[in-house]
N, C-alpha and C. Protein backbone atom coordinates (compact mmCIF):
# COMPACT_ATOMS: atom_id res chain seq x y z
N UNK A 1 21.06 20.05 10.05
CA UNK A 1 20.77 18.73 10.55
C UNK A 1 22.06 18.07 11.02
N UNK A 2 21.92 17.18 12.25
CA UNK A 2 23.07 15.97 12.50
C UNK A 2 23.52 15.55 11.63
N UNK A 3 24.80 15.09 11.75
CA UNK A 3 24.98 13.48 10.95
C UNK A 3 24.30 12.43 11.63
N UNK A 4 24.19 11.58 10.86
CA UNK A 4 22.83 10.72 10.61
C UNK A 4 22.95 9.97 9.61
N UNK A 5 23.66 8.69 9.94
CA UNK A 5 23.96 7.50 8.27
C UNK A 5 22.29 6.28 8.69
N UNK A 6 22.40 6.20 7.27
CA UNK A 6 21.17 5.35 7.32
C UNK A 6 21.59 3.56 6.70
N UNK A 7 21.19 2.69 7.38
CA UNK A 7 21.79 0.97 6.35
C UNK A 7 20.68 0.97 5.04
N UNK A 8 21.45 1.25 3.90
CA UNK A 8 20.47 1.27 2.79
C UNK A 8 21.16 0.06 2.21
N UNK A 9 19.82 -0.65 1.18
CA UNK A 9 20.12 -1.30 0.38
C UNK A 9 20.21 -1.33 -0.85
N UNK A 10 19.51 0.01 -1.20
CA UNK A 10 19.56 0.31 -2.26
C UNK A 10 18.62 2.09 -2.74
N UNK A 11 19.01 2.45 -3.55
CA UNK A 11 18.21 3.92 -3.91
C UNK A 11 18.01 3.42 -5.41
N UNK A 12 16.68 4.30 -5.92
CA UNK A 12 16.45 4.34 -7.14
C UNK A 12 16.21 5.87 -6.96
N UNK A 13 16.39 6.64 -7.98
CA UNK A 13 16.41 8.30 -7.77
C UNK A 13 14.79 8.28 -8.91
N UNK A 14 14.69 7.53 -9.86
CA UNK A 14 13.09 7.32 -10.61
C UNK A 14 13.03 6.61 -10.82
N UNK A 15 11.65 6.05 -9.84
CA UNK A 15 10.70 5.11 -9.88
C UNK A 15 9.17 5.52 -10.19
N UNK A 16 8.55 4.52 -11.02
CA UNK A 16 7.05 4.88 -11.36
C UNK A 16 5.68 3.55 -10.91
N UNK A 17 6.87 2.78 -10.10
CA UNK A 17 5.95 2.15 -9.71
C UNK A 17 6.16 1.68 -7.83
N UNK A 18 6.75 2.82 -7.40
CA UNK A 18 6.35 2.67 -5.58
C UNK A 18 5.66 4.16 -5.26
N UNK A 19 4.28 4.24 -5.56
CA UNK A 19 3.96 5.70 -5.80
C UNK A 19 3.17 6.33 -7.27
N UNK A 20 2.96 7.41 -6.72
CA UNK A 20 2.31 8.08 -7.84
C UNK A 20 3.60 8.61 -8.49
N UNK A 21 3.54 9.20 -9.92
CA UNK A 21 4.27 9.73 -10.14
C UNK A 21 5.78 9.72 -10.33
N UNK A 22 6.87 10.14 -10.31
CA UNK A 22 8.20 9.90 -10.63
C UNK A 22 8.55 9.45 -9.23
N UNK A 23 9.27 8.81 -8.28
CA UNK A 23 9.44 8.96 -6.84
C UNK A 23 10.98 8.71 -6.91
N UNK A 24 11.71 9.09 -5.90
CA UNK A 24 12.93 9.04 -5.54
C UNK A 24 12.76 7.69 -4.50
N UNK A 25 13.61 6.68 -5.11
CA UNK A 25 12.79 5.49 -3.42
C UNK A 25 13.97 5.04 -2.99
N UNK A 26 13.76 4.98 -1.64
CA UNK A 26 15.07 4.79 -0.28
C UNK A 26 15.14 3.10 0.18
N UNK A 27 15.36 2.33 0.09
CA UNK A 27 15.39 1.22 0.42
C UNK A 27 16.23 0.68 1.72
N UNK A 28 15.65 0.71 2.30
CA UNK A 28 16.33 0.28 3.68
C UNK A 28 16.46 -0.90 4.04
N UNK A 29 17.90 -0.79 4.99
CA UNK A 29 18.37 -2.14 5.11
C UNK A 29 17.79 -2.81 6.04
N UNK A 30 17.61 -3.96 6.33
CA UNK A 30 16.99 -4.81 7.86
C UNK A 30 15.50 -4.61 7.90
N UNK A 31 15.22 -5.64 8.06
CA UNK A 31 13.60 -6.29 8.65
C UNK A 31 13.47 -7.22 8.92
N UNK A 32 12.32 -6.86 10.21
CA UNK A 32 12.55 -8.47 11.17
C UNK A 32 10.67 -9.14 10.69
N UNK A 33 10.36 -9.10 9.81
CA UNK A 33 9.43 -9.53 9.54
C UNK A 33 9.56 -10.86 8.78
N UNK A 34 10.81 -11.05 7.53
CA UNK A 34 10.40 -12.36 7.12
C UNK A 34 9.44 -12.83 6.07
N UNK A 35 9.03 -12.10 5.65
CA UNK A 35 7.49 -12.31 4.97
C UNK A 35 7.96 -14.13 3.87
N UNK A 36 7.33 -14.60 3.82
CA UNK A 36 7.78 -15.66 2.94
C UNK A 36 7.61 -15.09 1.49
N UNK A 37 8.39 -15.35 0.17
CA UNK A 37 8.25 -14.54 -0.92
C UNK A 37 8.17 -13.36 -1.20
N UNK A 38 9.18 -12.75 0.27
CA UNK A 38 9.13 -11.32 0.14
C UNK A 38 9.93 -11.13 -1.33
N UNK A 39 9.00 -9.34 -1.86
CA UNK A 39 9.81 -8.87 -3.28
C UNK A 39 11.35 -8.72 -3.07
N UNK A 40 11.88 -8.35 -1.61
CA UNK A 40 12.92 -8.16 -1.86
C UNK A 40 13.71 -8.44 -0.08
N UNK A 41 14.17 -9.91 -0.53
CA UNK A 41 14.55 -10.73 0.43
C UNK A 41 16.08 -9.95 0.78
N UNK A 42 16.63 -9.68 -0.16
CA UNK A 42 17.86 -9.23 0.14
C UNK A 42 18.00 -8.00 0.85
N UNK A 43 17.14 -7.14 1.52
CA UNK A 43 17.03 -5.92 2.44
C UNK A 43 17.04 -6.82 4.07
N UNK A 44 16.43 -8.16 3.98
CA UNK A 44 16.53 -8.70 5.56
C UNK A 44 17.19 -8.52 6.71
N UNK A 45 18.70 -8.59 6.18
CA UNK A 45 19.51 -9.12 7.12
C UNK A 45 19.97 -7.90 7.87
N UNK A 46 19.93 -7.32 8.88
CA UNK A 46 20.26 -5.49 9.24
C UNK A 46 21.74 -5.69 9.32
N UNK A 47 22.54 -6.95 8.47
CA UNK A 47 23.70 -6.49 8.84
C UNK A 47 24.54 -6.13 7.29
N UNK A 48 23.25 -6.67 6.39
CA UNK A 48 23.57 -6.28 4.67
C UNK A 48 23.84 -4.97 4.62
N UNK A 49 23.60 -4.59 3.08
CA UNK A 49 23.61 -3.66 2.51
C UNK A 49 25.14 -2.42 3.06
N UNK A 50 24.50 -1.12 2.56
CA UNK A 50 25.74 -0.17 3.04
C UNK A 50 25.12 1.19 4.26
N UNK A 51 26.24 1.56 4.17
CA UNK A 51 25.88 2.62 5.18
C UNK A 51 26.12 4.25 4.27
N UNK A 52 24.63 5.25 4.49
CA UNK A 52 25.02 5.85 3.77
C UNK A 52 24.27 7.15 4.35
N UNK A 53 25.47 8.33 4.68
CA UNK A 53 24.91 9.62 5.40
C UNK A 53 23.33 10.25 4.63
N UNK A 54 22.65 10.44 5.72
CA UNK A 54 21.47 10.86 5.68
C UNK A 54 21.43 11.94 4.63
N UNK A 55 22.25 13.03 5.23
CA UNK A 55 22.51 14.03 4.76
C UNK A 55 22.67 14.30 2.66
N UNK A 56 23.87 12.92 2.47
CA UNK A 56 23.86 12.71 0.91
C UNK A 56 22.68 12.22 0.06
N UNK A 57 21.84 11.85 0.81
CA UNK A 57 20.69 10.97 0.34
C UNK A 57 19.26 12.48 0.15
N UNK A 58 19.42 13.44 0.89
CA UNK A 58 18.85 14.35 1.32
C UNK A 58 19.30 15.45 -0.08
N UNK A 59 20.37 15.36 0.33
CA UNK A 59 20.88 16.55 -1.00
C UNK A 59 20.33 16.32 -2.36
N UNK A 60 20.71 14.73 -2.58
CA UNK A 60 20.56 14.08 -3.80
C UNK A 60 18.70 14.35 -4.09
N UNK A 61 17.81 14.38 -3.08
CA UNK A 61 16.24 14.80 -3.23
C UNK A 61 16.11 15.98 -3.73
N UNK A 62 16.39 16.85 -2.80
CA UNK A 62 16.77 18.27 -3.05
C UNK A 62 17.02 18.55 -4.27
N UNK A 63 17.79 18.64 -4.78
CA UNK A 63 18.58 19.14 -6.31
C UNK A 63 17.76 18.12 -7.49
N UNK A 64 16.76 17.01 -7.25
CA UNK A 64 16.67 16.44 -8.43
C UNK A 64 15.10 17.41 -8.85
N UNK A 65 15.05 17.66 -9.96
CA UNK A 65 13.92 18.56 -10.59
C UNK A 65 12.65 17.61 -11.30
N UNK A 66 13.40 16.34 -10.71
CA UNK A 66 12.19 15.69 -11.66
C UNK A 66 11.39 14.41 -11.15
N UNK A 67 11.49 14.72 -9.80
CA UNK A 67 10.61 13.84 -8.60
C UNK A 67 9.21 14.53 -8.14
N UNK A 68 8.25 13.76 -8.38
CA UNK A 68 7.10 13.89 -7.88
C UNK A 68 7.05 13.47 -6.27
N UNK A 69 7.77 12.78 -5.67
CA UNK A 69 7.72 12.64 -4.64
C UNK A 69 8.66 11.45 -3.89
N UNK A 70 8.72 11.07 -2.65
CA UNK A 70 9.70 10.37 -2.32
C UNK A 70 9.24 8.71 -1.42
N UNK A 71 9.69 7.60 -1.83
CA UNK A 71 9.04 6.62 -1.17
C UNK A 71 9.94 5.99 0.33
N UNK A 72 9.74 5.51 1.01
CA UNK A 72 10.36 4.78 1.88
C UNK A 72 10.16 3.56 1.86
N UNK A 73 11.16 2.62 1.29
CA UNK A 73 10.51 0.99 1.26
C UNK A 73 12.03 0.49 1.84
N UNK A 74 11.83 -0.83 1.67
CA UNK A 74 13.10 -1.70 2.35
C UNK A 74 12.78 -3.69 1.72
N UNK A 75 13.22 -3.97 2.88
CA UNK A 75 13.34 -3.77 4.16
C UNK A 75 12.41 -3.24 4.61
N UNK A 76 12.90 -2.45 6.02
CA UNK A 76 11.43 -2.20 6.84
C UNK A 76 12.20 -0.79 7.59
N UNK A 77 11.48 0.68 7.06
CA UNK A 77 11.95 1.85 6.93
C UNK A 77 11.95 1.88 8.76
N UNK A 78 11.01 1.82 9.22
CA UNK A 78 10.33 1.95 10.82
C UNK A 78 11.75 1.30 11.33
N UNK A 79 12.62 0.63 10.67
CA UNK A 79 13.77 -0.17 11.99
C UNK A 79 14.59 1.09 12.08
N UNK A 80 14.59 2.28 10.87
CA UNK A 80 15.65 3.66 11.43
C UNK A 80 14.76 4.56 11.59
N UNK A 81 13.78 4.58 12.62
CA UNK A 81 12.81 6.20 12.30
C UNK A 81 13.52 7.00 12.17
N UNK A 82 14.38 7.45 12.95
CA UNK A 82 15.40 8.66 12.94
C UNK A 82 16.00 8.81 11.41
N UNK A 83 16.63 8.52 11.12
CA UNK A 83 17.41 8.26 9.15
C UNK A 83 16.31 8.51 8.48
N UNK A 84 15.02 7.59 8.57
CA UNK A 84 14.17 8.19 8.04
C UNK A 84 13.07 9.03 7.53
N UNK A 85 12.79 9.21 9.45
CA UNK A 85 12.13 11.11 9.61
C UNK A 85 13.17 12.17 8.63
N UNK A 86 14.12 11.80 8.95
CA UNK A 86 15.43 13.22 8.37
C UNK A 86 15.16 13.50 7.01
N UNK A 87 14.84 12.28 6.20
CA UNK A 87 14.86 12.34 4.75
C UNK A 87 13.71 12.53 4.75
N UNK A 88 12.38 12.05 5.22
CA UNK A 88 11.18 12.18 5.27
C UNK A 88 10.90 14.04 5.37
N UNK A 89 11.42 14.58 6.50
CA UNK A 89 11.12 16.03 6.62
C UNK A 89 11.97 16.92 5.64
N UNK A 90 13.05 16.16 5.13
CA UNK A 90 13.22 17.34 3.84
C UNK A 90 12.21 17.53 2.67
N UNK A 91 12.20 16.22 2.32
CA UNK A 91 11.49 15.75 1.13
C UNK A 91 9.65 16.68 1.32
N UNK A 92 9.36 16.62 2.50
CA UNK A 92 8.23 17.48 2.56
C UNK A 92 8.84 19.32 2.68
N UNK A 93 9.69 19.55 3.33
CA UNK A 93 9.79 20.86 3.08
C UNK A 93 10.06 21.34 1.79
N UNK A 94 10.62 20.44 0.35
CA UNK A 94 10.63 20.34 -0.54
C UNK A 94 9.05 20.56 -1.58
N UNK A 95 8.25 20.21 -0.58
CA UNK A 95 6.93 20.12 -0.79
C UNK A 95 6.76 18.83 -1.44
N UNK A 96 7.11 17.39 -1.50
CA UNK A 96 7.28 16.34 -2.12
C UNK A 96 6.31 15.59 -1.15
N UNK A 97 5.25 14.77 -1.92
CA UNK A 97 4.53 13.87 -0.77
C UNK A 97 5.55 12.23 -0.42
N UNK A 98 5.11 11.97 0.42
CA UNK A 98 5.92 11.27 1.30
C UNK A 98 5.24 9.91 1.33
N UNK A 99 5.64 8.72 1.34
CA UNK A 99 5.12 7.42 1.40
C UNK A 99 6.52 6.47 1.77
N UNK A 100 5.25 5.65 2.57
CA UNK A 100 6.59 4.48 3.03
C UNK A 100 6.06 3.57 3.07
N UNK A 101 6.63 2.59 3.06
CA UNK A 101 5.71 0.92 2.98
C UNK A 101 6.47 0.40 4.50
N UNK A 102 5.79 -0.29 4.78
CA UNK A 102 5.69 -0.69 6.12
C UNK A 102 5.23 -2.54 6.45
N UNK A 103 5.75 -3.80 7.34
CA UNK A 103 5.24 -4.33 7.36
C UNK A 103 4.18 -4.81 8.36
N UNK A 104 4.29 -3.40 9.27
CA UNK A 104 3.69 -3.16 10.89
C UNK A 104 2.39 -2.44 10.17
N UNK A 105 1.33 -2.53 10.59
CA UNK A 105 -0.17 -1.90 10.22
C UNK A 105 -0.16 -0.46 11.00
N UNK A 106 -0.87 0.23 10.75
CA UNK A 106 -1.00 1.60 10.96
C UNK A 106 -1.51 1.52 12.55
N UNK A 107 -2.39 0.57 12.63
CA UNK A 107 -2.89 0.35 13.95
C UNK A 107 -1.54 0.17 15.13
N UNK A 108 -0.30 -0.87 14.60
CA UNK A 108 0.72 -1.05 15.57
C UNK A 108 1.82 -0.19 15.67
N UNK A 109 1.86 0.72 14.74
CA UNK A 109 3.15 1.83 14.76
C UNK A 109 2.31 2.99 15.01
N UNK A 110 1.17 3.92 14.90
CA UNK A 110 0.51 4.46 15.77
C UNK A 110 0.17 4.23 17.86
N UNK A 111 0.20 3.26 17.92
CA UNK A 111 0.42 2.36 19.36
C UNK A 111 -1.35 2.36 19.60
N UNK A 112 -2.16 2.02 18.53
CA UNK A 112 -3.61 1.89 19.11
C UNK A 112 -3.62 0.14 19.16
N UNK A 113 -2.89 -0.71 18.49
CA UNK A 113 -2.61 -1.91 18.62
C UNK A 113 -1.82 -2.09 19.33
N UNK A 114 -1.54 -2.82 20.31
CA UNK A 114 0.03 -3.23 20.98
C UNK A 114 -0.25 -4.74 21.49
N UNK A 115 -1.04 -5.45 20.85
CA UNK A 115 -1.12 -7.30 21.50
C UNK A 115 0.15 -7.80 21.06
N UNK A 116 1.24 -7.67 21.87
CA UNK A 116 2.28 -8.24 21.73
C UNK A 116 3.32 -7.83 20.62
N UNK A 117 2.96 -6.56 20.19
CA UNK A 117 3.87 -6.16 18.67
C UNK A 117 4.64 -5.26 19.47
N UNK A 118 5.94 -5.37 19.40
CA UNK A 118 6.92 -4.03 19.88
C UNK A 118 7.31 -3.69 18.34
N UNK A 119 7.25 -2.11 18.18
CA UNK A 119 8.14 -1.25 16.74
C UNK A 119 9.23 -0.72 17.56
N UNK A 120 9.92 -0.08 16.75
CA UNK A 120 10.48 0.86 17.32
C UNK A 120 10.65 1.70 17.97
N UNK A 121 11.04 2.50 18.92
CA UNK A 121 11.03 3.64 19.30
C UNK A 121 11.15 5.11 18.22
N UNK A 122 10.43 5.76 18.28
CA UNK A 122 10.78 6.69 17.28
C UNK A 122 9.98 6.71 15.99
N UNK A 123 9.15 5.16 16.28
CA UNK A 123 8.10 4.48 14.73
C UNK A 123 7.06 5.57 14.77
N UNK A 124 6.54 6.69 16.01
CA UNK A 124 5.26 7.60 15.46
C UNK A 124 5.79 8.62 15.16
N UNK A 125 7.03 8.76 15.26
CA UNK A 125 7.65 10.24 14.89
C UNK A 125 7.50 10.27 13.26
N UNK A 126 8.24 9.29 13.00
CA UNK A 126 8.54 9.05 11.64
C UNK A 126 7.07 8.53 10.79
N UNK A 127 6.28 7.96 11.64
CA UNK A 127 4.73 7.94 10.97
C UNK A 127 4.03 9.65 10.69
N UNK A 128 3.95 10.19 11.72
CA UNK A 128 3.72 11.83 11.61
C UNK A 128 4.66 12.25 9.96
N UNK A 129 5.35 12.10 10.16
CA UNK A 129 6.55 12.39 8.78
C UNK A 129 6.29 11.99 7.43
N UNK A 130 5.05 11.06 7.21
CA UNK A 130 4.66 10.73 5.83
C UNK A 130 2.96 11.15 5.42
N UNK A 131 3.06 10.65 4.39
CA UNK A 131 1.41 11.37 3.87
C UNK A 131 0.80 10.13 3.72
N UNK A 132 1.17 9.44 3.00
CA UNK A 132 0.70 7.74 2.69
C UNK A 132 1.71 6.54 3.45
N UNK A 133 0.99 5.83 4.02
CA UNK A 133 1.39 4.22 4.74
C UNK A 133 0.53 3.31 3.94
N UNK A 134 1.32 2.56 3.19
CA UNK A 134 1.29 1.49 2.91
C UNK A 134 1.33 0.36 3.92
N UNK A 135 0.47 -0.18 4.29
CA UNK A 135 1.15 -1.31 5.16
C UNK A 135 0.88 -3.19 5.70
N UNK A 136 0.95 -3.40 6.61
CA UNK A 136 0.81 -4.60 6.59
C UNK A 136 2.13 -5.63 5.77
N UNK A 137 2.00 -7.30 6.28
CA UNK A 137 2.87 -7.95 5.83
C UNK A 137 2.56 -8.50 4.37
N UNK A 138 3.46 -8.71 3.47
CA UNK A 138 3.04 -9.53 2.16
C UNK A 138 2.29 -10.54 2.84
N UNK A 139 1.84 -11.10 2.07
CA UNK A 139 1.05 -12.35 2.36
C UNK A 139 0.94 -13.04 0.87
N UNK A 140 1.96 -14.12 0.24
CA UNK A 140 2.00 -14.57 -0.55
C UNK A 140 0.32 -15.70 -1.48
N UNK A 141 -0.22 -15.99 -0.88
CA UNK A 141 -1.49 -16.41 -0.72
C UNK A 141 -2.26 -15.36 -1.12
N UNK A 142 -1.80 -13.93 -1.07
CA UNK A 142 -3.26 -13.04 -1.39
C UNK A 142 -2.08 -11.72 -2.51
N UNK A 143 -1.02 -12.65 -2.85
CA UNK A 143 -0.44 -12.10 -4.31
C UNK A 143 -1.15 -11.35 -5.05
N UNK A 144 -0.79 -9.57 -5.56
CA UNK A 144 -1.78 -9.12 -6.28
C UNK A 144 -1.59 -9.62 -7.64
N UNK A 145 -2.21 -10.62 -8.15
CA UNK A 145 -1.64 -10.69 -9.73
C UNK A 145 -2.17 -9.37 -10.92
N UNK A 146 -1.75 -9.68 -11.87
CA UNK A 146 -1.36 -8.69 -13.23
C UNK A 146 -2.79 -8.04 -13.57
N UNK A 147 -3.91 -9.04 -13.26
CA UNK A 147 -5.57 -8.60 -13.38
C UNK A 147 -5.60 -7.85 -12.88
N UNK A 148 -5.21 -8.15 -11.13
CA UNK A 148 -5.81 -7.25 -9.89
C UNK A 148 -5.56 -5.97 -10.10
N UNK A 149 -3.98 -5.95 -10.48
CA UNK A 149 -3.35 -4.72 -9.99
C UNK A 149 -3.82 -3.24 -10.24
N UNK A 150 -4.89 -3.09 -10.87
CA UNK A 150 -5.40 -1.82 -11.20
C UNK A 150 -6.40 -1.43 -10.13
N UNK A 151 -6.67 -2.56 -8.87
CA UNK A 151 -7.23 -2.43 -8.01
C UNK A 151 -6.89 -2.37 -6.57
N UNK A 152 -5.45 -2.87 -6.65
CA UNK A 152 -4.50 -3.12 -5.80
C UNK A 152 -3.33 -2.06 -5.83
N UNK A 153 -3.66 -0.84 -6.43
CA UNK A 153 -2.84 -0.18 -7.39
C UNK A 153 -1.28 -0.50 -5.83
N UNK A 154 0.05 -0.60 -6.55
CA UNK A 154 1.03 -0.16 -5.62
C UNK A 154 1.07 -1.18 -3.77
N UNK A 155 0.47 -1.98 -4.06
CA UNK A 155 0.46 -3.39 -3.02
C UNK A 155 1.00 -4.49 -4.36
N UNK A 156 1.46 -5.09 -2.62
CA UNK A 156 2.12 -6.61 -3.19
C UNK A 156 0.95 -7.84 -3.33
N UNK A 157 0.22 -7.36 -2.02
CA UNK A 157 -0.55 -8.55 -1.85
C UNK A 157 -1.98 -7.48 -1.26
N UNK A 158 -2.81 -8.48 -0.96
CA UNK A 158 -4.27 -8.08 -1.01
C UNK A 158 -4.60 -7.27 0.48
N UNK A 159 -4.08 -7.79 1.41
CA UNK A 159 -4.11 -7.42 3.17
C UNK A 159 -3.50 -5.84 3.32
N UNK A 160 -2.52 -5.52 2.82
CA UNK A 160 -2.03 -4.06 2.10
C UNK A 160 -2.94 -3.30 2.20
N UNK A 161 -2.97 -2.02 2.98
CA UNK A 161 -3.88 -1.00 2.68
C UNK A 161 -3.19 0.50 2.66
N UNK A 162 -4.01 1.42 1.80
CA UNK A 162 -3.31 2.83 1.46
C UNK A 162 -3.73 3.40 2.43
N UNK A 163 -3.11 3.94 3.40
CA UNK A 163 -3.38 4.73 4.54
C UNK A 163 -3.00 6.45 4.38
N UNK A 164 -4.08 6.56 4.51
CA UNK A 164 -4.06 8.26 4.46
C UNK A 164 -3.70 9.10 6.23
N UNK A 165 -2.64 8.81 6.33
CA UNK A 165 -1.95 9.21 7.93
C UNK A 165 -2.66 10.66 8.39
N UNK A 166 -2.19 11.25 8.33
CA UNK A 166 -3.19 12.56 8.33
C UNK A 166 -3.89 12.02 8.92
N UNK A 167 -5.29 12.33 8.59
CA UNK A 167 -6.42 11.94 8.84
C UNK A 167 -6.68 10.79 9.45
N UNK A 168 -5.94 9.72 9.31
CA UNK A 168 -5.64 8.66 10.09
C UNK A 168 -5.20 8.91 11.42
N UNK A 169 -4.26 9.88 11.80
CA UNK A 169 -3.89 9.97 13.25
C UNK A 169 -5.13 10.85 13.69
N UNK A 170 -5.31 11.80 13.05
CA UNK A 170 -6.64 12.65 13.45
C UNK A 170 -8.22 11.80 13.94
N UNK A 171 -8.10 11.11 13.19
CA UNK A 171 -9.63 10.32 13.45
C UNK A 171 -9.28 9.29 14.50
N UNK A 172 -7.88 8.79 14.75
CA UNK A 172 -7.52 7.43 15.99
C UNK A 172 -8.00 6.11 15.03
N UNK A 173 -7.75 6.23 13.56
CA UNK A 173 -8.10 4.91 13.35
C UNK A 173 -7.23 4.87 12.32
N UNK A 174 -7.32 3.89 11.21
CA UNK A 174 -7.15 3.85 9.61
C UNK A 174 -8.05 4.16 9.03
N UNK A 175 -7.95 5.51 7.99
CA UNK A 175 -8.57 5.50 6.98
C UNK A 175 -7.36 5.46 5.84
N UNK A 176 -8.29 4.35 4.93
CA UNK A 176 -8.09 4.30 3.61
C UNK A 176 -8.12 5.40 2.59
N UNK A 177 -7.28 5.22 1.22
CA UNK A 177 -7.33 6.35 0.20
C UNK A 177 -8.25 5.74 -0.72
């Protein structure tokens, strides 16, 4: 592979709650979404956080024996498709399922939506590259509280849906998990 640095804001190598299972989660820097009461305001600014080769972040997946799988959150993963396809396609040749949270809907980073939403360039490459999309914006108003959450499993808020990509690009729509 290239070199390829990604703006992270942060890594957790085990997590048990972005995902099923143990996950390795990538936190990326910059998003132009804003959400009001976002969980994690401090990924916003694309000029925060650090810069950190694709490649080290990749190895560090690789060699750990005790990941069920790998998440993509931020911030907003879709602002580096590239950084994050890279880590995305190891982590599956690893055989590791793949998830990213997103604040663009499956409908607008697929391009079956486009009323005025520009993503990225590079946002369906890196959609092809995961198993589960999480997506949509928080929406503080539809907060999952402590009741919900066994129904909400892994959303912030209620508008959030588990997108099964796969089958999702296959059918031209969203399906849900």
């Amino acid at each position: 592979m290239g070199a390829s640095r990604a703006g992270i804001s942060g890594i957790l190598k085990h997590s048990s709650v972005n995902g099923p299972g143990v996950r390795y989660v990538v936190f990326f820097q910059g998003c132009p979404h804003d959400c009001p009461k976002c969980h994690n305001p401090e990924t916003h600014d694309v000029n925060g956080g650090t810069e950190k080769d694709t490649q080290a972040i990749i190895d560090e997946i690789i060699t750990d024996r005790y990941i069920d799988g790998v998440t993509l959150s931020g911030g907003e993963p879709f602002l580096q498709p590239e950084a994050a396809s890279l880590i995305a396609k190891a982590a599956k040749e690893k055989g590791l399922e793949v998830w990213s949270y997103s604040g663009w809907t499956f409908e607008e980073l697929a391009g079956i939506k486009k009323a005025g939403i520009s993503v990225p360039e590079g946002a369906e490459k890196l959609l092809r590259s995961i198993d589960v999309l999480v997506d949509g914006r928080y929406v503080d108003s539809l907060h999952v509280s402590e009741e919900e959450a066994g129904e909400y499993l892994w959303r912030g808020s209620k508008n959030q849906r588990l997108i099964d990509v796969k089958k999702s690009l296959e059918k031209g729509e969203a399906v849900t998990l």
